[in-house]
PDB file of N, CA and C in Angstrom:
ATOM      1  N   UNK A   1     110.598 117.460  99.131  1.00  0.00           N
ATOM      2  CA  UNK A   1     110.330 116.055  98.968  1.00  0.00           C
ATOM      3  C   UNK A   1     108.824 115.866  98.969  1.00  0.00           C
ATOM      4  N   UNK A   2     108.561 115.347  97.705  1.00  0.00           N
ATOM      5  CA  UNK A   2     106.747 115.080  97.863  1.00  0.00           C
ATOM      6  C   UNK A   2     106.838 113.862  98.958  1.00  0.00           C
ATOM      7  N   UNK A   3     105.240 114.076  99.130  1.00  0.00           N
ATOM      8  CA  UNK A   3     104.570 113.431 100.252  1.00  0.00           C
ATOM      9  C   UNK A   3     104.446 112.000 100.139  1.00  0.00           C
ATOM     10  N   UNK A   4     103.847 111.843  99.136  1.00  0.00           N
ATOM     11  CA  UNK A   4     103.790 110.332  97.844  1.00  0.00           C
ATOM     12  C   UNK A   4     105.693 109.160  98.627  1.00  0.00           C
ATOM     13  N   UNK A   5     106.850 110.183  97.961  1.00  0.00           N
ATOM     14  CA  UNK A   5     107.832 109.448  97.680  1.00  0.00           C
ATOM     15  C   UNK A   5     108.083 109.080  99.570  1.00  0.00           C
ATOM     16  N   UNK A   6     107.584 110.089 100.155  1.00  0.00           N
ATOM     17  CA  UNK A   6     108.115 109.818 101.588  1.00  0.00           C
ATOM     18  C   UNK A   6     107.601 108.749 101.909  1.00  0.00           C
ATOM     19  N   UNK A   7     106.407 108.453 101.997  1.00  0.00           N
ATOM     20  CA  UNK A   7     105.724 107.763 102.491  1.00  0.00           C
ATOM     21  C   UNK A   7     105.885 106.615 101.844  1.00  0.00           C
ATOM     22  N   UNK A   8     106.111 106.566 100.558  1.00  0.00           N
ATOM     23  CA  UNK A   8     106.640 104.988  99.855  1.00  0.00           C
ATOM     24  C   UNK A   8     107.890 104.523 100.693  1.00  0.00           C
ATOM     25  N   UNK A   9     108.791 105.506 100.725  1.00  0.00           N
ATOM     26  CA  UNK A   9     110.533 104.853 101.614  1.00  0.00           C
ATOM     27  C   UNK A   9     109.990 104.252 102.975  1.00  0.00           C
ATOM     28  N   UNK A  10     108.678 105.304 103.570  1.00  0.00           N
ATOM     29  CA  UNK A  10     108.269 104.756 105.155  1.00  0.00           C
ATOM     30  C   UNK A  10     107.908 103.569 104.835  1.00  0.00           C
ATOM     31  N   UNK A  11     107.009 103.404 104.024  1.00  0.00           N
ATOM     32  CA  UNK A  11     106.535 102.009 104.067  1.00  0.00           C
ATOM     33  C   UNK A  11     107.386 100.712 103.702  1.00  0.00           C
ATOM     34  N   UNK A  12     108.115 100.929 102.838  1.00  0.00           N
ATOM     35  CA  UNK A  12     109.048 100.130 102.526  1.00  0.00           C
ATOM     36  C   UNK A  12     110.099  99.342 103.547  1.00  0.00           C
ATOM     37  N   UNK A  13     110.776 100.237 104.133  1.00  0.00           N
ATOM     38  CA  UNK A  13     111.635 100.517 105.449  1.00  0.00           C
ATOM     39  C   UNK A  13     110.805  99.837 106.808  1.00  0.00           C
ATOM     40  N   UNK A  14     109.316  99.602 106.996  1.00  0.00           N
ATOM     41  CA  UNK A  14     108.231  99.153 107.570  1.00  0.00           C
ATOM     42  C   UNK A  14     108.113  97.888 107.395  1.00  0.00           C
ATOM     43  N   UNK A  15     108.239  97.603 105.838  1.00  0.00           N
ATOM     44  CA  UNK A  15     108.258  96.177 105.645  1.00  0.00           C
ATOM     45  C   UNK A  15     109.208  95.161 105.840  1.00  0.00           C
ATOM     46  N   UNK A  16     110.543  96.094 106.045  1.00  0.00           N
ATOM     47  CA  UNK A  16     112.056  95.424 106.264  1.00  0.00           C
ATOM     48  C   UNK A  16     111.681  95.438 107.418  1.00  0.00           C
ATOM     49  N   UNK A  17     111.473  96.474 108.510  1.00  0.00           N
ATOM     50  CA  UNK A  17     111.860  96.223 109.859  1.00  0.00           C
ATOM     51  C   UNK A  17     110.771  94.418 110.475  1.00  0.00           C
ATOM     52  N   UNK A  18     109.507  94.449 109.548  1.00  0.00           N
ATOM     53  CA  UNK A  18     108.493  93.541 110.570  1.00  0.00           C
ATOM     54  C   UNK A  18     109.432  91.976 110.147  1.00  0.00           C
ATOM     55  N   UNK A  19     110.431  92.266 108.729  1.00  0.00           N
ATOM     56  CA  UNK A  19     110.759  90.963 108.753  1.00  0.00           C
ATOM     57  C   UNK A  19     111.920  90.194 109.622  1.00  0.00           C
ATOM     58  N   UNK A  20     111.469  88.679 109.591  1.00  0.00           N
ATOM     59  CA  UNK A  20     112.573  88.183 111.101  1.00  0.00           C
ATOM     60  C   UNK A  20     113.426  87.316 110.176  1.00  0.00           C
ATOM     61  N   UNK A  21     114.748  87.242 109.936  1.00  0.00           N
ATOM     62  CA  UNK A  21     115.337  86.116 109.591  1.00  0.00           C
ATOM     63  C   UNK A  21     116.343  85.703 110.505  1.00  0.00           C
ATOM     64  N   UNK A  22     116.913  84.491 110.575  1.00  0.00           N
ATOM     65  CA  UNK A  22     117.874  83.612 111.229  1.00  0.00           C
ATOM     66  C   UNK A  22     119.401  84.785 110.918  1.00  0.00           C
ATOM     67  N   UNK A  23     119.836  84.631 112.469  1.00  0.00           N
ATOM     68  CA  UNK A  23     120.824  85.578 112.921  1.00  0.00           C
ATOM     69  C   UNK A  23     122.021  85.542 111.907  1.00  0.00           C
ATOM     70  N   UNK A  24     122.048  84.285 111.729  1.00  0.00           N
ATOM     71  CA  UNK A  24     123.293  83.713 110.850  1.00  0.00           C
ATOM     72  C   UNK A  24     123.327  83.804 109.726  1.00  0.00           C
ATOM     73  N   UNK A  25     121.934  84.604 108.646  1.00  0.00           N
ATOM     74  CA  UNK A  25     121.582  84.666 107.695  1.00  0.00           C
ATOM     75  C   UNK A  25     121.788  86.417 107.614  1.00  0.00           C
ATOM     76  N   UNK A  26     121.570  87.142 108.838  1.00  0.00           N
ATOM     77  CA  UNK A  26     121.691  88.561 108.799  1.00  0.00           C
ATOM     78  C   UNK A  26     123.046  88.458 108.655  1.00  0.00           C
ATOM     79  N   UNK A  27     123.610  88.067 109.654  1.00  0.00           N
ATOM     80  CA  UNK A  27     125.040  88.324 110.178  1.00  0.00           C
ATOM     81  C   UNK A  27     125.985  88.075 108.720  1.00  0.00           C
ATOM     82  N   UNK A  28     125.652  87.126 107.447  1.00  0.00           N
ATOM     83  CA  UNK A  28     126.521  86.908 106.219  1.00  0.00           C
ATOM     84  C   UNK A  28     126.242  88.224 105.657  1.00  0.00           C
ATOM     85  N   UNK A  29     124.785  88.079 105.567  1.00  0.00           N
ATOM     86  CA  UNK A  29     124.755  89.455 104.954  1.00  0.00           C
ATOM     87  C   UNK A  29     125.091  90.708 104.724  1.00  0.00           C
ATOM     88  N   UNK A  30     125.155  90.889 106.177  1.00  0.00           N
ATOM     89  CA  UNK A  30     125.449  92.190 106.740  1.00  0.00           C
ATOM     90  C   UNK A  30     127.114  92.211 106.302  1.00  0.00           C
ATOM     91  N   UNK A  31     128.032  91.107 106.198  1.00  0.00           N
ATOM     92  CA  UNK A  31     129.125  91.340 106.194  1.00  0.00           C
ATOM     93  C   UNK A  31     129.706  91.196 104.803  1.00  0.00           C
ATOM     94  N   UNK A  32     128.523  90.485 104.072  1.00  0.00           N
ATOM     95  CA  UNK A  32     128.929  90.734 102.007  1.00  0.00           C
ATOM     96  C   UNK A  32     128.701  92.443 102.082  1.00  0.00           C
ATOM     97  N   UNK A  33     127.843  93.032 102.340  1.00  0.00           N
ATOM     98  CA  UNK A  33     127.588  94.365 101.979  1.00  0.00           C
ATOM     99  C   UNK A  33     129.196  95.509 101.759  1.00  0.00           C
ATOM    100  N   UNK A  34     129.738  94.809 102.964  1.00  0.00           N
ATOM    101  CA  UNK A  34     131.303  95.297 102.482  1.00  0.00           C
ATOM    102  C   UNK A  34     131.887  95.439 100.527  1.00  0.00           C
ATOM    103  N   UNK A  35     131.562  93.989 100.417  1.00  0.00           N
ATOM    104  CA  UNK A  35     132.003  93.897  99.034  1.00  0.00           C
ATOM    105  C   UNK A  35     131.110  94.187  98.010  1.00  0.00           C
ATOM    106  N   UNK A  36     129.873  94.865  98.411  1.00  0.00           N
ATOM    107  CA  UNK A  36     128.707  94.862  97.468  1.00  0.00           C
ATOM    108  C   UNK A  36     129.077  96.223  96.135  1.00  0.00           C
ATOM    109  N   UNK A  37     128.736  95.601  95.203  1.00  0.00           N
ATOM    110  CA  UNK A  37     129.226  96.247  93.942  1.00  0.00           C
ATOM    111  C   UNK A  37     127.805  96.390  93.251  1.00  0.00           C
ATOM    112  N   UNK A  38     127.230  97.359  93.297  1.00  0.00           N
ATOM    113  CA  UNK A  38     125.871  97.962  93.122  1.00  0.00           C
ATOM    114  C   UNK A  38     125.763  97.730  91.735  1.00  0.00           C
ATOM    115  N   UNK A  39     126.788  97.914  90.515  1.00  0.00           N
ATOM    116  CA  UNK A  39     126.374  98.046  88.875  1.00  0.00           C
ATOM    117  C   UNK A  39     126.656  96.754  88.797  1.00  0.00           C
ATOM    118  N   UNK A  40     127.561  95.367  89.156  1.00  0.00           N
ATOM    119  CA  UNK A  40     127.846  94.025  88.895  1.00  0.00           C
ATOM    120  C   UNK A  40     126.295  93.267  89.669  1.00  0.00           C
ATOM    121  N   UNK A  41     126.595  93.160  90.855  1.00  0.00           N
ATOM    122  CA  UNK A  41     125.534  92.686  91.679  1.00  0.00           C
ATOM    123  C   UNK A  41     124.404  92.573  91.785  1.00  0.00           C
ATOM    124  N   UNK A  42     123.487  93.859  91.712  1.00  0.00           N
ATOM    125  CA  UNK A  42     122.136  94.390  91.463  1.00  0.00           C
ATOM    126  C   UNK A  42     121.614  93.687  90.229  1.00  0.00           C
ATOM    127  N   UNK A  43     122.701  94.312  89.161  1.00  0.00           N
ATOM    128  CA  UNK A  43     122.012  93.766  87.641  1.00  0.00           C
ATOM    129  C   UNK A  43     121.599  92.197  88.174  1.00  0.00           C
ATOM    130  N   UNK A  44     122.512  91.505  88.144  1.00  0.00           N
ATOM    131  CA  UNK A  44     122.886  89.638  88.600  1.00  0.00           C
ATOM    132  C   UNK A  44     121.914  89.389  89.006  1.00  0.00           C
ATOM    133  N   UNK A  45     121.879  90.032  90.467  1.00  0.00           N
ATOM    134  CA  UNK A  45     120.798  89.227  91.055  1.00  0.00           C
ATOM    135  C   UNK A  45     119.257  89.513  90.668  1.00  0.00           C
ATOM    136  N   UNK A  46     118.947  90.709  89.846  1.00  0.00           N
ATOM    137  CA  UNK A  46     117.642  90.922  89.264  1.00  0.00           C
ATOM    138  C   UNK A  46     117.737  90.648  87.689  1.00  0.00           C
ATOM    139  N   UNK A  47     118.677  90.070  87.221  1.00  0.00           N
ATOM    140  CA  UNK A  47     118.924  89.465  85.919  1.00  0.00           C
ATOM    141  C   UNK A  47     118.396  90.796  84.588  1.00  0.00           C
ATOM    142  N   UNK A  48     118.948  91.684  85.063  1.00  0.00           N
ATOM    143  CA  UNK A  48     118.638  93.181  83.935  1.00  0.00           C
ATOM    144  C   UNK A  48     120.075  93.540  83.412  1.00  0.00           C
ATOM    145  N   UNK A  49     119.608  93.669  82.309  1.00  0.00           N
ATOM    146  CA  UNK A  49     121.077  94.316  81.558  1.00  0.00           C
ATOM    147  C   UNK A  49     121.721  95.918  81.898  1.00  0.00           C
ATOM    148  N   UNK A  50     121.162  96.310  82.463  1.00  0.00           N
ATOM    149  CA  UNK A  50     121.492  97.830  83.057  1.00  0.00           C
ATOM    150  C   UNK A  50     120.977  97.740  84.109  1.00  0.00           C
ATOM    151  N   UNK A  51     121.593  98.603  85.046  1.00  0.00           N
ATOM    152  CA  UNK A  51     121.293  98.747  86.456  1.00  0.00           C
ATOM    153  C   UNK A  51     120.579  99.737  86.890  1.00  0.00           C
ATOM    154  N   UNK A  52     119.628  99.463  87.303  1.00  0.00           N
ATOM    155  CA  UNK A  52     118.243 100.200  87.935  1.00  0.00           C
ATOM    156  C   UNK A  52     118.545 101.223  88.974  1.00  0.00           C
ATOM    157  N   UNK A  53     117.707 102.468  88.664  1.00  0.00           N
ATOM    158  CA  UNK A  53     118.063 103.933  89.563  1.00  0.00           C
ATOM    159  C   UNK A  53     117.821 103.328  91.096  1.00  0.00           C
ATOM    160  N   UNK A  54     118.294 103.661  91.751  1.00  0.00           N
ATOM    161  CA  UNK A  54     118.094 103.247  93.236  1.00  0.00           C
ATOM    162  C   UNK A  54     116.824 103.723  93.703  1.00  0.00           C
ATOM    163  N   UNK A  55     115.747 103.200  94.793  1.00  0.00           N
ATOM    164  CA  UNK A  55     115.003 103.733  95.276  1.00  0.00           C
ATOM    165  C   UNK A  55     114.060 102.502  95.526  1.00  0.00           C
ATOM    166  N   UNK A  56     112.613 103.227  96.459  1.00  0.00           N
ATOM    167  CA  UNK A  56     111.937 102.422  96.514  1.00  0.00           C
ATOM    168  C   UNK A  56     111.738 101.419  95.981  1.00  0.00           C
ATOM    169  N   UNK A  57     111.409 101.459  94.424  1.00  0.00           N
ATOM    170  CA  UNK A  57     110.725 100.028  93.825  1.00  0.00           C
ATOM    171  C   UNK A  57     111.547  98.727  93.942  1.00  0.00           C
ATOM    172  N   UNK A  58     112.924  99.866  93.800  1.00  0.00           N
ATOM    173  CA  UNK A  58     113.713  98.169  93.621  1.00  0.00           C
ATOM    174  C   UNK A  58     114.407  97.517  95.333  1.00  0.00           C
ATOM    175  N   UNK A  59     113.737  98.539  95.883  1.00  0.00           N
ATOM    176  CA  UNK A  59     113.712  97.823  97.470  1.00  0.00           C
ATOM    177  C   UNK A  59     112.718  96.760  97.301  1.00  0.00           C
ATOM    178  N   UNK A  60     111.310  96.733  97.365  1.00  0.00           N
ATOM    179  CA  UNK A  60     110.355  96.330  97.143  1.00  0.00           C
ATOM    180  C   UNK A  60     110.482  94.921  96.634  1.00  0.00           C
ATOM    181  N   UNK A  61     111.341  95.550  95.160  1.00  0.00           N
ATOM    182  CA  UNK A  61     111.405  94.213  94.389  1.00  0.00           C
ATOM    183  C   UNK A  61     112.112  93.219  95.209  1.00  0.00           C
ATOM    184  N   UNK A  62     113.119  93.431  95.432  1.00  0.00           N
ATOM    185  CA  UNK A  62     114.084  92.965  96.122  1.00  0.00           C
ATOM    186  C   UNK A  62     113.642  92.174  97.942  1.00  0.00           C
ATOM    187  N   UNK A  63     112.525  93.161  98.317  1.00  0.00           N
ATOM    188  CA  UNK A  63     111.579  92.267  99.105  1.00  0.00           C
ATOM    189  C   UNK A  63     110.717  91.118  98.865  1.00  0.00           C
ATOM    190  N   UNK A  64     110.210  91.577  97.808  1.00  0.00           N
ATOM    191  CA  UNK A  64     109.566  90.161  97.401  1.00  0.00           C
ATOM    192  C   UNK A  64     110.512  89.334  96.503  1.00  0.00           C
ATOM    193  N   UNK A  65     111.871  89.611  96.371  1.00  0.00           N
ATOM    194  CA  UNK A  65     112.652  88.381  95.907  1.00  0.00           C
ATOM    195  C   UNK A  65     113.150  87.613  97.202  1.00  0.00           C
ATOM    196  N   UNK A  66     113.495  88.226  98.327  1.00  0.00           N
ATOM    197  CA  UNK A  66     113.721  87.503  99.318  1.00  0.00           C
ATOM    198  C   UNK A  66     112.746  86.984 100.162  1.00  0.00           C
ATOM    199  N   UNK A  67     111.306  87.264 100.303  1.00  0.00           N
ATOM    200  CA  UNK A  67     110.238  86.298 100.735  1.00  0.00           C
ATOM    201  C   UNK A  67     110.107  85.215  99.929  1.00  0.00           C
ATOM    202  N   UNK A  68     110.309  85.448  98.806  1.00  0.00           N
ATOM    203  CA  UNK A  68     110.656  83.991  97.781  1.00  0.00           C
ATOM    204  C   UNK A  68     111.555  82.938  98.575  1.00  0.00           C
ATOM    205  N   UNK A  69     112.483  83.821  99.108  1.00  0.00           N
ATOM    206  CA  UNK A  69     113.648  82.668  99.499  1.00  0.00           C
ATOM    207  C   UNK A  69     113.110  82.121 100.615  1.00  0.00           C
ATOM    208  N   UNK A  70     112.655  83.539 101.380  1.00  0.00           N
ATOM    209  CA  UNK A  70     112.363  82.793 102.853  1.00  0.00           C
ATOM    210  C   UNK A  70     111.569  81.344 102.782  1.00  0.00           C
ATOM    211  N   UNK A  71     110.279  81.884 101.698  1.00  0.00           N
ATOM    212  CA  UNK A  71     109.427  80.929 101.498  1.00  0.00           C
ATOM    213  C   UNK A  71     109.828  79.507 100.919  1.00  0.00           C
ATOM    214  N   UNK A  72     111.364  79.094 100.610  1.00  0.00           N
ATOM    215  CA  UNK A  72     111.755  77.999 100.102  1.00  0.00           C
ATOM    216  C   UNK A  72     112.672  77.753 100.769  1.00  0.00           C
ATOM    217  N   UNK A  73     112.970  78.543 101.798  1.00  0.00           N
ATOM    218  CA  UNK A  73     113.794  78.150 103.119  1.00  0.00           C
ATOM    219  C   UNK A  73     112.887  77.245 104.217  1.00  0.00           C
ATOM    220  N   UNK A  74     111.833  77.604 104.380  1.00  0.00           N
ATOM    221  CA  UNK A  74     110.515  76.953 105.177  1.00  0.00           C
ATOM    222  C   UNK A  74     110.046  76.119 104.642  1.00  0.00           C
ATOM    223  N   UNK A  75     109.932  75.924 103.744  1.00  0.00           N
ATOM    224  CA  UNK A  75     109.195  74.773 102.674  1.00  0.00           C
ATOM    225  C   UNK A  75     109.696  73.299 103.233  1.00  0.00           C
ATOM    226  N   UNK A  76     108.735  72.549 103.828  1.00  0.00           N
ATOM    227  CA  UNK A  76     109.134  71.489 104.235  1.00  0.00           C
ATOM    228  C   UNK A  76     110.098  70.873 103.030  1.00  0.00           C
ATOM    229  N   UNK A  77     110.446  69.937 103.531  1.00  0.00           N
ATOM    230  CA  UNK A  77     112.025  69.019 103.152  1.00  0.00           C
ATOM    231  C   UNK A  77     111.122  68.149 101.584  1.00  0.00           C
ATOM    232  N   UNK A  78     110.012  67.304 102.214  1.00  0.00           N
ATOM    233  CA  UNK A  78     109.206  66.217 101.226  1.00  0.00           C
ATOM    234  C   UNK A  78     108.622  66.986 100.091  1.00  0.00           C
ATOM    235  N   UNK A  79     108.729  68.392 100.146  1.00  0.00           N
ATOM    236  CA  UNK A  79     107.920  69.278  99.086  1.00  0.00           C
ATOM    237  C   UNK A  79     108.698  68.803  97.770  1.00  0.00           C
ATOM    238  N   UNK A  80     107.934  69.223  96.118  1.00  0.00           N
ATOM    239  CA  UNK A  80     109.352  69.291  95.237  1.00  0.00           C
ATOM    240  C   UNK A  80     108.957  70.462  94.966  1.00  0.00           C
ATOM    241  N   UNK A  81     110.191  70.544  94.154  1.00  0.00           N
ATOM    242  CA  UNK A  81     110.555  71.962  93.735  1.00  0.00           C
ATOM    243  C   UNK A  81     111.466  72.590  93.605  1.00  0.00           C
ATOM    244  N   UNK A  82     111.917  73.796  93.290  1.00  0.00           N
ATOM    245  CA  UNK A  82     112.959  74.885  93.472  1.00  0.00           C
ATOM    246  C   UNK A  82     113.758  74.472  94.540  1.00  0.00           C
ATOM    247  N   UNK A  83     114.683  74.259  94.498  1.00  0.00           N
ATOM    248  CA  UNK A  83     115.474  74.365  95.883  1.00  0.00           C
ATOM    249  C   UNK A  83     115.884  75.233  96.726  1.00  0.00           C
ATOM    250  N   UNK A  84     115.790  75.638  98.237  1.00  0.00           N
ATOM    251  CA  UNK A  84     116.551  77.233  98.275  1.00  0.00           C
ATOM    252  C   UNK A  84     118.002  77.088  98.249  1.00  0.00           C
ATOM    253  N   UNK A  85     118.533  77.716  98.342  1.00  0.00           N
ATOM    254  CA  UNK A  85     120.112  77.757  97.965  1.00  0.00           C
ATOM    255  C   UNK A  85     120.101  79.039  98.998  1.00  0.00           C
ATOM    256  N   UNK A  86     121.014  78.416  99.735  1.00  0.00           N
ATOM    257  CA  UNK A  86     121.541  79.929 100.987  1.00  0.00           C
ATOM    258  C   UNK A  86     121.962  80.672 100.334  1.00  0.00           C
ATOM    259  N   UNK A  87     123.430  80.228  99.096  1.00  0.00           N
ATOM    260  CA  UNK A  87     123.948  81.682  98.477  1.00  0.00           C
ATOM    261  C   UNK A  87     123.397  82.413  98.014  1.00  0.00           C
ATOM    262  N   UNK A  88     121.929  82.078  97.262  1.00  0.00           N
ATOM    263  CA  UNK A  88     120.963  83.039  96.768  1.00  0.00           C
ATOM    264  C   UNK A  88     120.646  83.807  97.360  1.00  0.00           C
ATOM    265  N   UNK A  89     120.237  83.494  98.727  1.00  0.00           N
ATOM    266  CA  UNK A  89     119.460  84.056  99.804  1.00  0.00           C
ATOM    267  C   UNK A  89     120.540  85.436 100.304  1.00  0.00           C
ATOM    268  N   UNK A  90     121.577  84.691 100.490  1.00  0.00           N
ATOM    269  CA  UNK A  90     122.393  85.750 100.992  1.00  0.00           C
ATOM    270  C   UNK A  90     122.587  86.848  99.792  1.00  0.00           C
ATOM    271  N   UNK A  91     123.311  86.260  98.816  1.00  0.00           N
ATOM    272  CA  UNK A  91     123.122  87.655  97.923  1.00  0.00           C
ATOM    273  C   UNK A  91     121.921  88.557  97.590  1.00  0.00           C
ATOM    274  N   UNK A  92     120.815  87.838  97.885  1.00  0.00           N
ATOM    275  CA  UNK A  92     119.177  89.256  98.069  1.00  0.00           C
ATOM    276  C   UNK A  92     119.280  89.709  99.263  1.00  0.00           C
ATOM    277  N   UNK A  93     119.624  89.123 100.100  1.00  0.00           N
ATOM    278  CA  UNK A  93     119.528  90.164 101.402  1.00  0.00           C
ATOM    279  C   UNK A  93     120.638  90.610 101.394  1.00  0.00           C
ATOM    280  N   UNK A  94     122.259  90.874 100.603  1.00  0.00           N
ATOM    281  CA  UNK A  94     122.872  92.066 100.634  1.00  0.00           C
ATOM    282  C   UNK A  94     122.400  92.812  99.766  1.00  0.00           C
ATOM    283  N   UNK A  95     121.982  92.158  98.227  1.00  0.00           N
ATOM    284  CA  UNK A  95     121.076  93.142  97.833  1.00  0.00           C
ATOM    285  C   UNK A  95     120.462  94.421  98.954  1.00  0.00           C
ATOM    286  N   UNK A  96     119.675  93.785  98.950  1.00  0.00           N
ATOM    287  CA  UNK A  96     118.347  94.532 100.107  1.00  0.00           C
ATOM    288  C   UNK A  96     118.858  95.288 100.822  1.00  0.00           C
ATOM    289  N   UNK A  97     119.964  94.847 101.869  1.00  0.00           N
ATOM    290  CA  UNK A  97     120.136  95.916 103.193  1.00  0.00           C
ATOM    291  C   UNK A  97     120.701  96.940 102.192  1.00  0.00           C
ATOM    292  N   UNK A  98     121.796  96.670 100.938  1.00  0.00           N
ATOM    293  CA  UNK A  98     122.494  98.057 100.665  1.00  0.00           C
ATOM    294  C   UNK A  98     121.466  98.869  99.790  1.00  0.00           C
ATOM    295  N   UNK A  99     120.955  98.305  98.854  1.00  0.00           N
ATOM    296  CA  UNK A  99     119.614  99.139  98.516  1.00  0.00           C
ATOM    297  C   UNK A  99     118.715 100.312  99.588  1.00  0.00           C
ATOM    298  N   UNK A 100     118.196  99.216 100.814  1.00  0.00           N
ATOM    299  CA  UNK A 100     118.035  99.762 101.560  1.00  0.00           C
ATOM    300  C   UNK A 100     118.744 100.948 102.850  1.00  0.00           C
ATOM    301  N   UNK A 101     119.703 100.491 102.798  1.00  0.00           N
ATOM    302  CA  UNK A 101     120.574 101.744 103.227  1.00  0.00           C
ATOM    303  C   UNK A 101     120.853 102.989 102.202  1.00  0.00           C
ATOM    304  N   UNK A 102     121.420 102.905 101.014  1.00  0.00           N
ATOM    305  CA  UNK A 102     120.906 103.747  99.458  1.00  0.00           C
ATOM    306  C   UNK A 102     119.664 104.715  99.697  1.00  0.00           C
ATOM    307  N   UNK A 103     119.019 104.299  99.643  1.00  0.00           N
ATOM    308  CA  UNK A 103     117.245 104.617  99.848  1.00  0.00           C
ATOM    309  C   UNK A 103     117.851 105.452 101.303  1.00  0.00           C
ATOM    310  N   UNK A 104     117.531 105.520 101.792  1.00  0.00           N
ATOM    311  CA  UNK A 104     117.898 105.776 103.426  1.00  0.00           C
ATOM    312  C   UNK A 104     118.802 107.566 103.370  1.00  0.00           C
ATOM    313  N   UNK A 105     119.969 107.150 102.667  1.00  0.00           N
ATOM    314  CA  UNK A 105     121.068 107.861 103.182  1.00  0.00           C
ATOM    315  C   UNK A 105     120.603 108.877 102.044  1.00  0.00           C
ATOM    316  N   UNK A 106     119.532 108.510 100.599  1.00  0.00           N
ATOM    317  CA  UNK A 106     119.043 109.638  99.801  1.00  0.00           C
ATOM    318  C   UNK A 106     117.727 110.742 100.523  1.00  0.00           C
ATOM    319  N   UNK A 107     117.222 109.910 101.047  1.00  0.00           N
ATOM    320  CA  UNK A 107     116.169 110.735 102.015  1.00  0.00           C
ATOM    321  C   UNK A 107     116.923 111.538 102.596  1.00  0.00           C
ATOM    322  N   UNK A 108     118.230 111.313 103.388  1.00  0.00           N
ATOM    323  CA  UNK A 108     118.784 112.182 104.768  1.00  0.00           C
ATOM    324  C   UNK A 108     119.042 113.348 103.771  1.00  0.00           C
ATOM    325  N   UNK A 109     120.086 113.464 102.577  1.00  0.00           N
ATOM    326  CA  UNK A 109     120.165 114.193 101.874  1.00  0.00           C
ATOM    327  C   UNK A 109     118.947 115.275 101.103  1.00  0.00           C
ATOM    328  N   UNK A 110     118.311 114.370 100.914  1.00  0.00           N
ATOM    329  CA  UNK A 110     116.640 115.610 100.694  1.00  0.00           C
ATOM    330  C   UNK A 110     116.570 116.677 101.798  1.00  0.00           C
ATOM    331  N   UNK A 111     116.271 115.768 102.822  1.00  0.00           N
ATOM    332  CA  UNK A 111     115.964 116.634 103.963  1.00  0.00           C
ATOM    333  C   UNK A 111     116.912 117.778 104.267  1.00  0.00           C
ATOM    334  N   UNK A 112     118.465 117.386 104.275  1.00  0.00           N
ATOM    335  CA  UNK A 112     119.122 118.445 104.264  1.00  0.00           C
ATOM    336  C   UNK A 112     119.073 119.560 102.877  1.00  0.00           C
ATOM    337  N   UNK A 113     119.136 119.331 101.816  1.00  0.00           N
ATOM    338  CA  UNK A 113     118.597 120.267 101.093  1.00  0.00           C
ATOM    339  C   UNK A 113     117.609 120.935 101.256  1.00  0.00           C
ATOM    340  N   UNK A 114     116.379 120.433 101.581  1.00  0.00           N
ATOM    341  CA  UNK A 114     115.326 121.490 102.166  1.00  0.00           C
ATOM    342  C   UNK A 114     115.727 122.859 102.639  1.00  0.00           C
ATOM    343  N   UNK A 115     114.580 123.865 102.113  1.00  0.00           N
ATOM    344  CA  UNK A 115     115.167 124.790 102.594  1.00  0.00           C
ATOM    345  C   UNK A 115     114.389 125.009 104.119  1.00  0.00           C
ATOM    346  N   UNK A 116     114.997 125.698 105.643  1.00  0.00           N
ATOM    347  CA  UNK A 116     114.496 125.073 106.672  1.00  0.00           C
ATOM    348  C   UNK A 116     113.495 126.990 106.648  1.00  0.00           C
ATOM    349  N   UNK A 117     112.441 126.451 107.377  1.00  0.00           N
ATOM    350  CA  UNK A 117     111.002 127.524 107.485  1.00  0.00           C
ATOM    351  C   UNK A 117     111.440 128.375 107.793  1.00  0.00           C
ATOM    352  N   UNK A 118     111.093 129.736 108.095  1.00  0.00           N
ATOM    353  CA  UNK A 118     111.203 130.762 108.696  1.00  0.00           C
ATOM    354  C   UNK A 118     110.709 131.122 109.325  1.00  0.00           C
ATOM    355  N   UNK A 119     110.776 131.272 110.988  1.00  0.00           N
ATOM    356  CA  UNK A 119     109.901 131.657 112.030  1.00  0.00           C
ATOM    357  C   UNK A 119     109.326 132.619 111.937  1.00  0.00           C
ATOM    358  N   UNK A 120     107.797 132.905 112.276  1.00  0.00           N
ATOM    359  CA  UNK A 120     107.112 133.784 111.707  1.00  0.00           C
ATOM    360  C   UNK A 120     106.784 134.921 113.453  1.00  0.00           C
TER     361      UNK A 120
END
């Protein structure tokens, strides 16, 4: 595993952990991921006609689609604009966690392929 790709998943995975959202916003999430359908879903919610290789970037992306939300979740009431829409919200953050779990469970697999050193 190059050094480059590791350190992109660390950082990425860094940027999920510092973020805080409302319990009740994890807790939907966490429980669409059951039904999450990676080739229907993914495309949808990033509006692409084919579905994107898993990995970092489209964690990323998928981070800054949900600071979008956060950011129109906070948005005072008198603002105009975009509206947030919870269902949106919730479908990027199942996005996200299963992406991010994806990402995750491909690293563990690298590592076990590695071949392990030989004590010298």
């Amino acid at each position: 595993m190059s050094c480059h790709f590791r350190d992109s998943i660390v950082s990425t995975l860094d940027a999920l952990a510092r973020a805080h959202r409302p319990k009740l916003l994890l807790r939907a999430a966490r429980m669409g991921t059951m039904e999450y359908r990676r080739e229907i879903d993914l495309r949808r919610i990033l509006s692409q006609p084919s579905t994107p290789a898993p990995g970092p970037a489209i964690v990323r992306r998928l981070i800054a689609l949900e600071a979008e939300q956060e950011m129109l979740r906070m948005r005072p009431c008198n603002e105009t604009g975009e509206t947030w829409r919870p269902a949106r919200h919730v479908d990027v953050m199942i996005a996200l966690m299963a992406e991010a779990r994806l990402m995750a469970e491909a690293v563990e697999v690298r590592a076990q392929l590695l071949p392990v050193p030989e004590a010298v």
